[in-house]
Structure formats: structure tokens, C-alpha cells
N, C-alpha and C. Protein backbone atom coordinates (compact mmCIF):
# COMPACT_ATOMS: atom_id res chain seq x y z
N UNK A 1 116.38 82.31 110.03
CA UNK A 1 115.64 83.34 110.74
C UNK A 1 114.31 82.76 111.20
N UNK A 2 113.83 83.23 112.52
CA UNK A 2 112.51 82.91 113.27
C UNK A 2 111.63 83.36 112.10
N UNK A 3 110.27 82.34 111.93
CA UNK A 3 109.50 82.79 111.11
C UNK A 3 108.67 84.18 111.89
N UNK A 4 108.65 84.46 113.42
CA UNK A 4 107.99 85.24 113.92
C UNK A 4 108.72 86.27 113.50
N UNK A 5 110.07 86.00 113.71
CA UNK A 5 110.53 87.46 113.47
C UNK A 5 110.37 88.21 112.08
N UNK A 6 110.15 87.15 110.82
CA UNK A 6 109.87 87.63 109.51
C UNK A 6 108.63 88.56 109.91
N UNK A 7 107.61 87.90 110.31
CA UNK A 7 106.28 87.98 110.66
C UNK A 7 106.51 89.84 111.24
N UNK A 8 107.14 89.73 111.95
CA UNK A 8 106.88 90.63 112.92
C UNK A 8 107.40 92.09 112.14
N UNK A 9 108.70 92.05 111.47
CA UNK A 9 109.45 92.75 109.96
C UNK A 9 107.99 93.08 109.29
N UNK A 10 108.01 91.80 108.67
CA UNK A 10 106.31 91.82 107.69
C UNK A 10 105.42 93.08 108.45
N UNK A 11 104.58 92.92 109.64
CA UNK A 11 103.76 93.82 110.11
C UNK A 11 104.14 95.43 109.90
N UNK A 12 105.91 95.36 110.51
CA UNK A 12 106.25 97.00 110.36
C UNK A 12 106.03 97.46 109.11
N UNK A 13 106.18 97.02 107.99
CA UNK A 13 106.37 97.49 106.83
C UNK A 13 104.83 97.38 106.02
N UNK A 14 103.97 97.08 106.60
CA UNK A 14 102.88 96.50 106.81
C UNK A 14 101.74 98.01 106.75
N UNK A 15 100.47 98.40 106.39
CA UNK A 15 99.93 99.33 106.51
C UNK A 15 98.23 98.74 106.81
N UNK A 16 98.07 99.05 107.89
CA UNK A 16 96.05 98.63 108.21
C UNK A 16 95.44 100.04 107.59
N UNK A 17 94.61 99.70 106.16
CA UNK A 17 93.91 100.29 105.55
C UNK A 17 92.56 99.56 105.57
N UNK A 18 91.29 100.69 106.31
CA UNK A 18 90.12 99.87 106.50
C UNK A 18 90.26 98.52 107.19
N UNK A 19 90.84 98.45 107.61
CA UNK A 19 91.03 97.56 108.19
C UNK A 19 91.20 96.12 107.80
N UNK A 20 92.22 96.01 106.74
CA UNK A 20 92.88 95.38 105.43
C UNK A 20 94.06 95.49 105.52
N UNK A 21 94.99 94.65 105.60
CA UNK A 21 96.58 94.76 106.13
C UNK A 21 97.08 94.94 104.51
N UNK A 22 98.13 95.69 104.41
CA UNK A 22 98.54 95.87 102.78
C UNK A 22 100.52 96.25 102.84
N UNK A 23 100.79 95.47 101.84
CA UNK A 23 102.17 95.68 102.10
C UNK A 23 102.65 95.60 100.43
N UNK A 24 103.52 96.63 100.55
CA UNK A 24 104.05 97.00 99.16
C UNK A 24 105.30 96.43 98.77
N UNK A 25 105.21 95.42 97.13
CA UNK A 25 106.03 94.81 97.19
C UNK A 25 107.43 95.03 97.31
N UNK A 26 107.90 96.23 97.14
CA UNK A 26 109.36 96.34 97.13
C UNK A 26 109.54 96.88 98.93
N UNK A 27 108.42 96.54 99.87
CA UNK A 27 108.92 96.27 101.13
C UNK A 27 109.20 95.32 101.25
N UNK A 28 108.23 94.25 100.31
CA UNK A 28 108.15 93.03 101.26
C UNK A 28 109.56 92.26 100.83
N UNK A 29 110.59 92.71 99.56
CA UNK A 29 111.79 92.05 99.13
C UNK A 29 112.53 92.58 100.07
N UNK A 30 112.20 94.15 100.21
CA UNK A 30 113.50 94.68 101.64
C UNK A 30 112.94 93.81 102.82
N UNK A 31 112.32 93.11 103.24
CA UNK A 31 112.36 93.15 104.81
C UNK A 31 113.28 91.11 104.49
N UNK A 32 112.57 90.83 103.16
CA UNK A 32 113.59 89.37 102.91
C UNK A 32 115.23 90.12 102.60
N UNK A 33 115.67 91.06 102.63
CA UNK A 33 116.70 91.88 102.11
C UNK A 33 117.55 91.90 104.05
N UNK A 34 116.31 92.13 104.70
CA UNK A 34 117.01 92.83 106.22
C UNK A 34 117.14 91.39 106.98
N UNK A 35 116.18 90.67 106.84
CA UNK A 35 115.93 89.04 107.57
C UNK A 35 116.81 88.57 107.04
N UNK A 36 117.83 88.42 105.72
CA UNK A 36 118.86 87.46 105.30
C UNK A 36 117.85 86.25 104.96
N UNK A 37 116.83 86.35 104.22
CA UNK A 37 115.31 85.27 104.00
C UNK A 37 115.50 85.54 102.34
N UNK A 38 115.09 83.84 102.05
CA UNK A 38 114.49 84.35 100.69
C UNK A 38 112.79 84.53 100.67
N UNK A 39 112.59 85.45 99.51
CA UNK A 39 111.62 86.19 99.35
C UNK A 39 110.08 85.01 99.65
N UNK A 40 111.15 83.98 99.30
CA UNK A 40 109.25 82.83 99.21
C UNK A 40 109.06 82.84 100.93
N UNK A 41 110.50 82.63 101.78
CA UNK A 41 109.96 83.20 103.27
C UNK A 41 108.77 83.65 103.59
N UNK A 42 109.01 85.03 103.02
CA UNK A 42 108.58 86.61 103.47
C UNK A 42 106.98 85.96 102.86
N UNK A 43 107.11 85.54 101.79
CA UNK A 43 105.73 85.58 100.63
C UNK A 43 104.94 84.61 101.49
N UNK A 44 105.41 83.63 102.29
CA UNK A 44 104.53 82.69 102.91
C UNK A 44 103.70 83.43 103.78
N UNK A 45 104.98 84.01 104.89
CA UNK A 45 104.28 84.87 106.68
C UNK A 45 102.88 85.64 105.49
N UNK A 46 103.31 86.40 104.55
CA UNK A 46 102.51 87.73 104.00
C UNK A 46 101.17 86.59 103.65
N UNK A 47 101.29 85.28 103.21
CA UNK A 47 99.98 85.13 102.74
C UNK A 47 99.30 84.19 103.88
N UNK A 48 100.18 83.42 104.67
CA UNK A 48 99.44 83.34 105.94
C UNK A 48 98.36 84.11 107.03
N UNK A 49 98.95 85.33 106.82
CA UNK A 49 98.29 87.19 107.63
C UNK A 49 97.61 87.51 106.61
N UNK A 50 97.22 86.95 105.35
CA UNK A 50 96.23 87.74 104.70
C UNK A 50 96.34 89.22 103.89
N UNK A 51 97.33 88.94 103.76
CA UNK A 51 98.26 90.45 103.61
C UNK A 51 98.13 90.87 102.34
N UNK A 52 97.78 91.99 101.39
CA UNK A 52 97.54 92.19 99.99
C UNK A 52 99.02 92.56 99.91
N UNK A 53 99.62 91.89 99.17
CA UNK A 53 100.46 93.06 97.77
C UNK A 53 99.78 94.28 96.88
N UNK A 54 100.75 95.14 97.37
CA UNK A 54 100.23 96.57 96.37
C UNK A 54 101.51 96.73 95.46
N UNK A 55 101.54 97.13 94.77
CA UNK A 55 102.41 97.89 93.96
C UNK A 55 103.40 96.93 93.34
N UNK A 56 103.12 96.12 92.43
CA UNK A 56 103.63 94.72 92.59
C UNK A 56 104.91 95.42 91.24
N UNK A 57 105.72 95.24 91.72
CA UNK A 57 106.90 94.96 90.58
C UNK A 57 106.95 94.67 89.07
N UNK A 58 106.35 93.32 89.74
CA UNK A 58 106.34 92.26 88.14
C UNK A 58 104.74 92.60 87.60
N UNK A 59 103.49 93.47 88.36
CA UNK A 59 102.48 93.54 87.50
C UNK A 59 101.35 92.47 88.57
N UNK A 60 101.70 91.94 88.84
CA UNK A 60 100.67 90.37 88.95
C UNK A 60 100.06 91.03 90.25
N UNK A 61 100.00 91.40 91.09
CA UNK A 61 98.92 91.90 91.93
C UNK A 61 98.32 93.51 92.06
């Protein structure tokens, strides 16, 4: 898969709070779930864009 197109997945699922991009982790496994990506994919585009994890699964963010 195009990394843009992860990228672009990433944004929809994506929320601008204050103007702080924030994405919740059990989007960010569905959109590696819809891309056919593994999750370190998704985890790269998300920390390239600056992107917070909220609601983290495992605890860690």
C-alpha cells in the first residue's frame, strides 16, 4: 500500500483538536485493518504528522 494512501486513511480517522491532530488507537489498528498494512506502517505516517495517540489499548500513551 501507498504510504500516502495510509497517510491519507490516517487523517480521516484523525481529529484536529486545538489545533493538535489526535487519533485513537483502536482507529489507528482499523485503518492498518482497511490498508491490508501492518500496524508499524500506520505507527510511522501517525508519528511522522505528529499525531497523538489517545486512548491507547496497551496503556502507554
Amino acid at each position: 500500500m501507498d504510504k500516502e494512501k495510509i497517510k491519507e486513511e490516517v487523517f480521516k480517522h484523525s481529529q484536529n483538536i486545538d489545533g493538535k491532530w489526535k487519533i485513537e488507537c483502536n482507529a489507528a489498528y482499523d485503518v492498518a485493518f482497511s490498508c491490508n498494512v501492518k500496524i508499524s506502517d500506520v505507527a510511522k505516517v501517525i508519528n511522522e504528522n505528529n499525531i497523538k495517540i489517545t486512548k491507547c489499548q496497551l496503556g502507554c500513551f
